[in-house]
Every structure is written in structure tokens, then in C-alpha cells.
N, C-alpha and C. Protein backbone atom coordinates (compact mmCIF):
# COMPACT_ATOMS: atom_id res chain seq x y z
N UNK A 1 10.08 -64.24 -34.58
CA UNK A 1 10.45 -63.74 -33.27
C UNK A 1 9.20 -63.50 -32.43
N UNK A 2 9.36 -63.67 -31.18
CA UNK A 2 8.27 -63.90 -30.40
C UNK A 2 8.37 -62.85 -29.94
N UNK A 3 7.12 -61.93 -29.54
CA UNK A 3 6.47 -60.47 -29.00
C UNK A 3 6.23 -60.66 -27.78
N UNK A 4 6.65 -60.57 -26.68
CA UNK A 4 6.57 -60.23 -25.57
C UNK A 4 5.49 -58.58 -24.83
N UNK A 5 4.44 -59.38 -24.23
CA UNK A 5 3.81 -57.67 -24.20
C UNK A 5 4.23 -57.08 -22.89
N UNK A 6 4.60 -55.70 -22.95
CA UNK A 6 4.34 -54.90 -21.83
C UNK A 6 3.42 -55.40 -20.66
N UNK A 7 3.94 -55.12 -19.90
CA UNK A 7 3.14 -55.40 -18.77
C UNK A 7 2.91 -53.84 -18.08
N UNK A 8 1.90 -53.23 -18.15
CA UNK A 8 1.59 -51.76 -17.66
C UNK A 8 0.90 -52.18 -15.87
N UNK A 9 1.47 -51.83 -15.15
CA UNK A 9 1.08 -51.41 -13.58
C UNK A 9 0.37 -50.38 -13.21
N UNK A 10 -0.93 -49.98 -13.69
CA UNK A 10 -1.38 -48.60 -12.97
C UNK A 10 -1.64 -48.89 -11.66
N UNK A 11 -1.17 -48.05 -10.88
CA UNK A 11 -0.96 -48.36 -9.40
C UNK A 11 -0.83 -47.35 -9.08
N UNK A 12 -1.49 -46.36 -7.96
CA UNK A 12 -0.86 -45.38 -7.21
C UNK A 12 -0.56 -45.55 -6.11
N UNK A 13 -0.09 -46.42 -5.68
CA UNK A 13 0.23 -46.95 -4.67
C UNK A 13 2.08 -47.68 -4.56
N UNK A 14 2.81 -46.82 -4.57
CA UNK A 14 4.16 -47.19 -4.65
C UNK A 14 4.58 -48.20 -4.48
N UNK A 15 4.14 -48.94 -2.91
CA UNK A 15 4.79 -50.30 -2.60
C UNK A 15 3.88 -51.49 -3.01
N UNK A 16 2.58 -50.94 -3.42
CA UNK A 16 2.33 -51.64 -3.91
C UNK A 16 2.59 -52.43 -5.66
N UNK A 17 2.92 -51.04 -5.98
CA UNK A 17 3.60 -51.68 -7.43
C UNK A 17 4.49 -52.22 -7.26
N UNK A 18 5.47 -51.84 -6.48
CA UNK A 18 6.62 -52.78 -6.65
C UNK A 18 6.57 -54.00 -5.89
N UNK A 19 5.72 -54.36 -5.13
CA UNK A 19 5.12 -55.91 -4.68
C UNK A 19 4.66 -56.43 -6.09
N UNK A 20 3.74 -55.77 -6.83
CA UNK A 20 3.59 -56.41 -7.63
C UNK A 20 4.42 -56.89 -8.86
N UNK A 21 5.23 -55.83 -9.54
CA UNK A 21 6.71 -55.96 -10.13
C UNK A 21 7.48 -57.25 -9.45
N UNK A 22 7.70 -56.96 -8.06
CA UNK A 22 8.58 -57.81 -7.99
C UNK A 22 8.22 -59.34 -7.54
N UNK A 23 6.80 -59.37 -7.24
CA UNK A 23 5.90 -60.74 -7.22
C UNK A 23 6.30 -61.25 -9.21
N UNK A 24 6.14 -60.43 -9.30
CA UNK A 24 6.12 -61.00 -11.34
C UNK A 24 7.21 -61.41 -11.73
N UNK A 25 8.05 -60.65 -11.15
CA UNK A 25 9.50 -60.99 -11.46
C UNK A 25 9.84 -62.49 -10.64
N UNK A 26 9.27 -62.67 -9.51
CA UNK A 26 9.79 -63.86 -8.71
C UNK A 26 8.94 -65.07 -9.43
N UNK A 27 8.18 -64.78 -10.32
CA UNK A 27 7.28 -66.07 -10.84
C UNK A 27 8.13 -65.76 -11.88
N UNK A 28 9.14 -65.38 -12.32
CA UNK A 28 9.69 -65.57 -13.84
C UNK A 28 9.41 -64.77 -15.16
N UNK A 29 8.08 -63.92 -14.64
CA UNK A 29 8.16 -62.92 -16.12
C UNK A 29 9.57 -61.86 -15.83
N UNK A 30 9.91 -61.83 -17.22
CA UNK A 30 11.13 -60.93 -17.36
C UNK A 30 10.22 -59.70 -18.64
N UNK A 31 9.21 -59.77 -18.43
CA UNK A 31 8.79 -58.92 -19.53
C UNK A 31 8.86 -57.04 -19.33
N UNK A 32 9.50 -56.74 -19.89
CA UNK A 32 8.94 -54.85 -20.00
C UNK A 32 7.96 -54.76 -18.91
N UNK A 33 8.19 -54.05 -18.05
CA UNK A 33 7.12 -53.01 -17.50
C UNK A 33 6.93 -51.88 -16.95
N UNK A 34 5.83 -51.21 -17.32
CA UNK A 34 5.43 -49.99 -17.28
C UNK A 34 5.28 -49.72 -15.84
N UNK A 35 5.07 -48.29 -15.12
CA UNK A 35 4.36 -48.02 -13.77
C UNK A 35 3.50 -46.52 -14.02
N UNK A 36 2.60 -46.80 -14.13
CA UNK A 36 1.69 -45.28 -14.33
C UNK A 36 0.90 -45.27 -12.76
N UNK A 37 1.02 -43.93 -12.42
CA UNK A 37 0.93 -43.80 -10.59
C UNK A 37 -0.45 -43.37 -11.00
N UNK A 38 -1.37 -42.77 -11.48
CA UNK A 38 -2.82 -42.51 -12.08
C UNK A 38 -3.77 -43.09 -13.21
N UNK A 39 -4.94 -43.25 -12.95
CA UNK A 39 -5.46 -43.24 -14.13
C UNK A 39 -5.40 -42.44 -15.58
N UNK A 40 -4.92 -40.65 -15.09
CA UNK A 40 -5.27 -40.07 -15.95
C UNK A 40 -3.55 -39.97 -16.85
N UNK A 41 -2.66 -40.98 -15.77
CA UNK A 41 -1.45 -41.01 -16.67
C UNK A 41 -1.29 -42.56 -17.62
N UNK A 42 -2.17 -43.33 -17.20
CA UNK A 42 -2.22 -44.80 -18.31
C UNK A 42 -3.39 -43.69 -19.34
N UNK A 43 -4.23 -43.11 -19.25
CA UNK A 43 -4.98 -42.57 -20.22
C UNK A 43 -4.17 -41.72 -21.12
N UNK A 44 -3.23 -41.20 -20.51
CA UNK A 44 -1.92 -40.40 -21.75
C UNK A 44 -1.24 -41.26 -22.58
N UNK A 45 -0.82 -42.48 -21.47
CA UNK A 45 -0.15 -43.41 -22.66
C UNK A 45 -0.50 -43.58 -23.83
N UNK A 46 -1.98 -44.13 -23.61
CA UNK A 46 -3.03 -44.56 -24.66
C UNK A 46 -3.21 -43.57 -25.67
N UNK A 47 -3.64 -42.28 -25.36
CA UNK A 47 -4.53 -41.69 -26.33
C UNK A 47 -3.84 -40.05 -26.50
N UNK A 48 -2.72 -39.44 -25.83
CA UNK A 48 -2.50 -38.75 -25.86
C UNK A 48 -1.30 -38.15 -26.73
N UNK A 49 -1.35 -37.66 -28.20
CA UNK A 49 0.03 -37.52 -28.85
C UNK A 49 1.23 -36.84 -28.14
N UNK A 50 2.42 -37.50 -28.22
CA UNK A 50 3.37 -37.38 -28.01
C UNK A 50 3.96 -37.61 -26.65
N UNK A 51 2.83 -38.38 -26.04
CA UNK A 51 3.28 -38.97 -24.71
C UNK A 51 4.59 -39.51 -24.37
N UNK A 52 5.25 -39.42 -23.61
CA UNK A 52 6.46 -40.65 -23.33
C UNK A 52 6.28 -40.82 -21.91
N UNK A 53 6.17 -42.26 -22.44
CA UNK A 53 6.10 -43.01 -22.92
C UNK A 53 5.14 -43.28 -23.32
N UNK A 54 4.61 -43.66 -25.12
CA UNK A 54 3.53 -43.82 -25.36
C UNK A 54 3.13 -45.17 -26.10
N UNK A 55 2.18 -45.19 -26.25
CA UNK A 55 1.41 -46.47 -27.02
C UNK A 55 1.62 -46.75 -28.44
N UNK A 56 2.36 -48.22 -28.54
CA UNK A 56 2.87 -48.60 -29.87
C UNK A 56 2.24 -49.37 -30.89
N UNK A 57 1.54 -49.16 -32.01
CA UNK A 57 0.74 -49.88 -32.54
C UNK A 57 1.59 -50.70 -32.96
N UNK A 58 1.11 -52.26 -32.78
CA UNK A 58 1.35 -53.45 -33.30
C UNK A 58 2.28 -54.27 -31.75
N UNK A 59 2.47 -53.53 -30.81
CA UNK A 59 2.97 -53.96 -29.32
C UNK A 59 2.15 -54.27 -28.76
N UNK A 60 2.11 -55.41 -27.87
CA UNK A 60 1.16 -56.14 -26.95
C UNK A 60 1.07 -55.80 -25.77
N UNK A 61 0.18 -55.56 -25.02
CA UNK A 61 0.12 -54.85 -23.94
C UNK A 61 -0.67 -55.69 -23.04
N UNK A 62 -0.33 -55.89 -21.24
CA UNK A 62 -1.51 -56.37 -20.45
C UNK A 62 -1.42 -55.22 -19.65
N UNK A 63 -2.51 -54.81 -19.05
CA UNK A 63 -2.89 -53.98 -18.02
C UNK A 63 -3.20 -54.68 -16.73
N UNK A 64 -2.48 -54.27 -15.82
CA UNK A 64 -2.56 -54.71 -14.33
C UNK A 64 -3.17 -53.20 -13.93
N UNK A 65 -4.72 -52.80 -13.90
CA UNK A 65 -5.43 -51.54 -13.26
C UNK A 65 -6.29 -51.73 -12.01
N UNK A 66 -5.51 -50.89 -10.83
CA UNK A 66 -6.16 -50.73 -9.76
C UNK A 66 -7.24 -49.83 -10.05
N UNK A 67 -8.31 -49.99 -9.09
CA UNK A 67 -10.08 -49.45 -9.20
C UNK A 67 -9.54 -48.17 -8.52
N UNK A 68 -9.45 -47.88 -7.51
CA UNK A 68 -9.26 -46.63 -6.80
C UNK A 68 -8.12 -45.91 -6.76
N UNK A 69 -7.90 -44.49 -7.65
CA UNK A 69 -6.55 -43.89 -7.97
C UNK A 69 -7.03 -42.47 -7.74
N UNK A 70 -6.19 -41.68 -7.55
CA UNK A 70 -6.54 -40.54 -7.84
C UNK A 70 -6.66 -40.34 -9.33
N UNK A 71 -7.27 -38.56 -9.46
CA UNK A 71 -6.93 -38.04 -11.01
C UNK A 71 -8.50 -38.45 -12.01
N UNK A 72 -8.43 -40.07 -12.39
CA UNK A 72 -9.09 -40.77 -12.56
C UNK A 72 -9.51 -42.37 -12.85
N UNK A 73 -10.11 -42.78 -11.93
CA UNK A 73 -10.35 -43.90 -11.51
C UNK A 73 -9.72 -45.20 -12.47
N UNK A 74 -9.90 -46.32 -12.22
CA UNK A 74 -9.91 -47.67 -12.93
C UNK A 74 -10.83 -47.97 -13.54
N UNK A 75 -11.64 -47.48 -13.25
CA UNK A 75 -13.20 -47.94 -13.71
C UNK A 75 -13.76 -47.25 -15.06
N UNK A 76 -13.26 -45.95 -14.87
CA UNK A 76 -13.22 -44.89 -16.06
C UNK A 76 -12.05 -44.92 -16.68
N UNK A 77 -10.76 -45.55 -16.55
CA UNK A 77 -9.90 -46.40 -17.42
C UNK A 77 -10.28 -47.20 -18.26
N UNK A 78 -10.54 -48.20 -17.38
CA UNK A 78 -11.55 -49.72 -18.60
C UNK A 78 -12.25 -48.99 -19.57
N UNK A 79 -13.59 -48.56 -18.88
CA UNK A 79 -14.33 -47.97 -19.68
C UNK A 79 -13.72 -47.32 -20.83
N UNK A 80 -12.66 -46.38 -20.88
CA UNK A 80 -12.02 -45.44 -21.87
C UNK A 80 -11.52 -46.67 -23.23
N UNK A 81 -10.99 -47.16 -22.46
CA UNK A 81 -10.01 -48.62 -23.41
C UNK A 81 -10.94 -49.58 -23.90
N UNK A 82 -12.17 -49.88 -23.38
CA UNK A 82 -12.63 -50.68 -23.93
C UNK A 82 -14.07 -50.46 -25.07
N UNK A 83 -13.81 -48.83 -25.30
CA UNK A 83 -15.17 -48.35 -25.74
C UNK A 83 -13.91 -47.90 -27.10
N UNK A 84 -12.71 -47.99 -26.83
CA UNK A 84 -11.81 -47.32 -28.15
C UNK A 84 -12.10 -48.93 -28.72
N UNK A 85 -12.21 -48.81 -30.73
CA UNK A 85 -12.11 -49.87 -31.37
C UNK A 85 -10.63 -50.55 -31.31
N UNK A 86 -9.26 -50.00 -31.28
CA UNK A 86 -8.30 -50.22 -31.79
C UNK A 86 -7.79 -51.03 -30.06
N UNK A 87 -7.96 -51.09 -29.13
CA UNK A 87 -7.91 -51.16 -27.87
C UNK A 87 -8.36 -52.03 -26.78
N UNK A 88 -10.08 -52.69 -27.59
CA UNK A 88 -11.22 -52.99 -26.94
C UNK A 88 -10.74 -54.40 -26.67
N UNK A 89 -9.44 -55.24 -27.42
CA UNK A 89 -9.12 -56.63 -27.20
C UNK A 89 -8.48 -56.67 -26.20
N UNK A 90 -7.27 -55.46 -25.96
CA UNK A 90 -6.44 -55.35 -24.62
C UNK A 90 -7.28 -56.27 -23.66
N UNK A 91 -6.06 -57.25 -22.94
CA UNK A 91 -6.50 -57.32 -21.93
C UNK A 91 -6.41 -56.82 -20.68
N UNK A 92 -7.04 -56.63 -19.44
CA UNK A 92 -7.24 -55.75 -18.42
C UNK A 92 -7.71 -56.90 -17.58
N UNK A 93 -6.61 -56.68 -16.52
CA UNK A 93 -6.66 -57.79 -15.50
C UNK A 93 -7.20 -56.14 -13.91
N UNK A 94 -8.18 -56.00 -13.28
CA UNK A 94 -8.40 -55.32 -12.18
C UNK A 94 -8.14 -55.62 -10.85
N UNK A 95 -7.15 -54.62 -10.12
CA UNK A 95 -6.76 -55.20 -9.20
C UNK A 95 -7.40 -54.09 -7.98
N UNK A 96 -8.15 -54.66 -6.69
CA UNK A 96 -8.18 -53.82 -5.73
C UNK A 96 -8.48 -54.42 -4.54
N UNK A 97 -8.97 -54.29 -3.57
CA UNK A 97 -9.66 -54.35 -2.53
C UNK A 97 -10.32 -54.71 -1.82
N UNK A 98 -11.84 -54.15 -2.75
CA UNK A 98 -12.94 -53.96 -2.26
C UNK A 98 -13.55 -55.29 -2.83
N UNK A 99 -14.39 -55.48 -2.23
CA UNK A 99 -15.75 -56.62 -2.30
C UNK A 99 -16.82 -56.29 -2.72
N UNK A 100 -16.99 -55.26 -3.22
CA UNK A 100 -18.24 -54.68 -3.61
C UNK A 100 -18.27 -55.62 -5.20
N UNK A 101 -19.97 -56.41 -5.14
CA UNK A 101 -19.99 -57.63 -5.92
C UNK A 101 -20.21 -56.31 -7.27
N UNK A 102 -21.22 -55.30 -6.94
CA UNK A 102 -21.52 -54.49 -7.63
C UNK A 102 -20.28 -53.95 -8.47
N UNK A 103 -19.31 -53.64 -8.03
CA UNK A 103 -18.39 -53.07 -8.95
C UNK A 103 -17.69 -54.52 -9.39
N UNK A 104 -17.71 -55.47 -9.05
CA UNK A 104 -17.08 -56.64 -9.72
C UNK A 104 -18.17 -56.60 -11.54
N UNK A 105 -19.11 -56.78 -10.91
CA UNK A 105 -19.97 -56.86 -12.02
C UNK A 105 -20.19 -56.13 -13.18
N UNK A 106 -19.48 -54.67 -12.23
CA UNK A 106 -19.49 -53.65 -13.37
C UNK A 106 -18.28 -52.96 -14.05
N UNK A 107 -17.09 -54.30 -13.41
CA UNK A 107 -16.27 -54.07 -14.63
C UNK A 107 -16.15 -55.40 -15.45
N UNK A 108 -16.64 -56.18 -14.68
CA UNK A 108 -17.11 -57.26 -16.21
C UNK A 108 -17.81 -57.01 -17.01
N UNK A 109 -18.82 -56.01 -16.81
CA UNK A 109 -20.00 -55.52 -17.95
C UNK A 109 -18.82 -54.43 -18.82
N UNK A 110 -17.85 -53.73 -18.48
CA UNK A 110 -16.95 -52.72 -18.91
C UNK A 110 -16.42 -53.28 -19.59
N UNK A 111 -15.93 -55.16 -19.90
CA UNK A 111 -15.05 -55.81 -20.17
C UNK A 111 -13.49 -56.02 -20.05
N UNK A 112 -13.72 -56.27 -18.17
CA UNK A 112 -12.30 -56.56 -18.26
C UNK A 112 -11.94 -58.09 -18.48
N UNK A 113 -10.89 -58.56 -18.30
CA UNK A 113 -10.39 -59.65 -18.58
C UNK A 113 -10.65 -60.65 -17.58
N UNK A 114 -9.58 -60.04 -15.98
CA UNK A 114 -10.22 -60.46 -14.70
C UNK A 114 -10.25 -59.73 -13.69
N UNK A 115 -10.77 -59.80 -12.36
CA UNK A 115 -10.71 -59.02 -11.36
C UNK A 115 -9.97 -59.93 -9.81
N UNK A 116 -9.07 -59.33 -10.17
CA UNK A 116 -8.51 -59.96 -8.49
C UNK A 116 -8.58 -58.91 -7.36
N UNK A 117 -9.06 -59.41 -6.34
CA UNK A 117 -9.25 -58.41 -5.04
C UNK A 117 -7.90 -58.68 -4.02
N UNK A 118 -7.60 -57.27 -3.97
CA UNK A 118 -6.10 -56.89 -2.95
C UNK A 118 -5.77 -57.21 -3.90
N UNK A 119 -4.08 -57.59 -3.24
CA UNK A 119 -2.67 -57.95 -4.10
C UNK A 119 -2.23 -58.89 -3.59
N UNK A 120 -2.93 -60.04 -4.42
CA UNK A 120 -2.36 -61.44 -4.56
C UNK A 120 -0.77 -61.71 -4.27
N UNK A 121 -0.58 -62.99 -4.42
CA UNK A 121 0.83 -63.83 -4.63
C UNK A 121 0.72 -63.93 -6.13
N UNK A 122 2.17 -63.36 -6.39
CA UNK A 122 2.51 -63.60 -8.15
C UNK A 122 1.81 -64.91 -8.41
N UNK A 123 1.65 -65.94 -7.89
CA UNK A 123 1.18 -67.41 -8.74
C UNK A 123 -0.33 -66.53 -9.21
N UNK A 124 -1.01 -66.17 -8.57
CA UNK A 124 -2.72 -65.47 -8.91
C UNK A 124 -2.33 -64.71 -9.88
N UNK A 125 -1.68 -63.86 -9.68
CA UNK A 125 -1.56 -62.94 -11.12
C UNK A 125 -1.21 -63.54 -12.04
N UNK A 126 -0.38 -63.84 -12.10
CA UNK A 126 0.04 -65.37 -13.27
C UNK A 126 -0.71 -66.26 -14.06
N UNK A 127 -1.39 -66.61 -12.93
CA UNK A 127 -2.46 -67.37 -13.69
C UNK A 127 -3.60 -66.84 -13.97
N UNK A 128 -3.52 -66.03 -13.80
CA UNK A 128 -5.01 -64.53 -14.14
C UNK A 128 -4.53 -64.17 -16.09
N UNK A 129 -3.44 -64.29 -15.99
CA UNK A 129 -3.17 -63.30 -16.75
C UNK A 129 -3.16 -64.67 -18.11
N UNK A 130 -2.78 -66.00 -17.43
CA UNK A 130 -2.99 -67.07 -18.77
C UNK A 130 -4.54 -67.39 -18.71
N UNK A 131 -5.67 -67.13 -18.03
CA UNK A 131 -6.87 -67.07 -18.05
C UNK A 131 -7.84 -66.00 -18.82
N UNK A 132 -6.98 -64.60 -19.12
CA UNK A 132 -7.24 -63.88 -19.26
C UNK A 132 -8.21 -63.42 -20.46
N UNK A 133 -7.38 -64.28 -21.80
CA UNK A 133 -7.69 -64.90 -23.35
C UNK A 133 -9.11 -65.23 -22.87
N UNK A 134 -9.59 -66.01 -22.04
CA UNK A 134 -10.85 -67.20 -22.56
C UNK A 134 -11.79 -66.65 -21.38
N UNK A 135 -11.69 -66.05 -20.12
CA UNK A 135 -12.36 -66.25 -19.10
C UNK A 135 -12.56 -65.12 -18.41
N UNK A 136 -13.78 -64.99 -18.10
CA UNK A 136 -13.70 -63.72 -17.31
C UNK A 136 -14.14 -64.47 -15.81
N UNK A 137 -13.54 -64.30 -14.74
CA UNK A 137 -13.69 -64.49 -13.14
C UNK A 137 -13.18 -63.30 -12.19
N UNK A 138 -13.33 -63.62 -10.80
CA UNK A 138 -12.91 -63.50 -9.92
C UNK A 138 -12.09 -64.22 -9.23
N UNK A 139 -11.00 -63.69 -9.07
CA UNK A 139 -10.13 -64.62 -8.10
C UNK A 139 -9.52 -64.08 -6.61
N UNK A 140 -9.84 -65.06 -5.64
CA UNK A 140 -9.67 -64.59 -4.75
C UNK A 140 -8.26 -64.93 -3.91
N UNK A 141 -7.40 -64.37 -3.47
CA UNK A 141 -6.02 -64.43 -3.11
C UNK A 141 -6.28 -65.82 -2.50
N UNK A 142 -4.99 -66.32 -2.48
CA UNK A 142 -4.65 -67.54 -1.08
C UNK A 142 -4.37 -66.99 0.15
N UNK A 143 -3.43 -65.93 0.05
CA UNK A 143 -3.06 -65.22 1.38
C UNK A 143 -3.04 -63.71 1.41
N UNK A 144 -3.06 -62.78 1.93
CA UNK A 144 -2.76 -61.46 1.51
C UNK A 144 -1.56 -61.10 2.66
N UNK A 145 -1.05 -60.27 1.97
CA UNK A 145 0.04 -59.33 2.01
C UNK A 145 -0.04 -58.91 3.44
């Protein structure tokens, strides 16, 4: 039987999650997904006992994490997830904004997977997310929102 992973949305940004939810859904993933409105509430998932909803060992997980949240950041997300051993393969696709090459760089040094700036068309995320395994880039939208 084939494992389907979670798809986790940290987003504090309401309409923007559900652009993105429902961009995913219009490209055809039907997979599970999560919506954590903070950093410091995807950090409960992860590491905090008795969370609910919490983190399932041997469940596959992708992270769709925006850089700028309240509570605590994206950046100090990655960082958290990718410095845990049990965690450090997750992939982490970063989603935000800004153009700052500097923070591009410094969540590829954090090890994320990829970084897309703003909120793409589901086809970008999509294909971010089958890139994700082998490649680390930047991708830059076709159109924005």
C-alpha cells in the first residue's frame, strides 16, 4: 500500500492557505493536509508531547513553510527540523515574498528542499515539490496572485 504524505501548510496568512490548499487541490493532490497558522504551532506538531495534532513516526510529511509568521519565524522552523536527526530528510519547500538573495541562501544553507517566492500557481508548487528529492532551487512564479 502506497503512503501518501501529509502535506503541512504553515501559513499565517488565512487566504493565503487556502489559495494554496485549494491551488493543490485543483492540480489533483487529494493528499491530507495540515494548516498550522504559526511557526511556534508546526514546532508543537513536531516536538511537543501530546500535541493534536501530532507527528507520526513512520508518516511522510512535506512542509509548505512561509518565512515571515508571527510567534516564530520559518527560518527558525527549518532550522529546528533540520538540526533534529529523526527529521533532517523532511522535505521543506519555503514559501514567501521577499527577494532578499541573502535569506534565499540562508535557507538553503538551513537545508531546505526549495524556495518559491509569493504564492505561485499550483503547477510551481507541484513541481517544486517532485524536484524537491534531488534539487535545491529557486523558483520564480509565472504569474502572481
Amino acid at each position: 500500500m502506497k503512503v501518501e504524505p501529509v502535506i503541512l501548510i504553515v501559513e499565517d496568512d488565512e487566504g493565503h492557505a487556502i489559495l494554496i490548499r485549494e491551488n493543490l487541490e485543483a492540480a489533483g493532490l487529494n493528499n491530507r493536509m495540515l494548516h498550522f497558522r504559526d511557526g511556534q504551532a508546526a514546532l508543537d506538531f513536531f516536538f511537543k508531547p501530546g500535541a493534536d495534532p501530532a507527528f507520526a513516526s513512520g508518516q511522510m510529511y512535506l512542509v509548505l513553510l512561509d518565512i515571515r509568521m508571527p510567534k516564530v519565524d520559518g527560518i527558525e522552523v527549518l532550522r529546528r527540523l533540520k538540526t533534529d536527526a529523526s527529521l533532517r530528510k523532511l522535505p521543506v519547500i519555503m514559501l514567501t515574498t521577499t527577494d532578499d538573495t541573502r535569506e534565499v541562501e540562508r535557507c538553503h544553507q538551513l537545508g531546505c528542499s526549495v524556495y518559491i517566492r509569493s504564492h505561485p500557481p499550483a503547477g510551481d508548487v507541484c513541481d517544486a515539490h517532485a524536484r524537491a528529492a534531488g534539487q535545491r532551487q529557486v523558483i520564480r512564479p509565472r504569474c502572481l496572485p
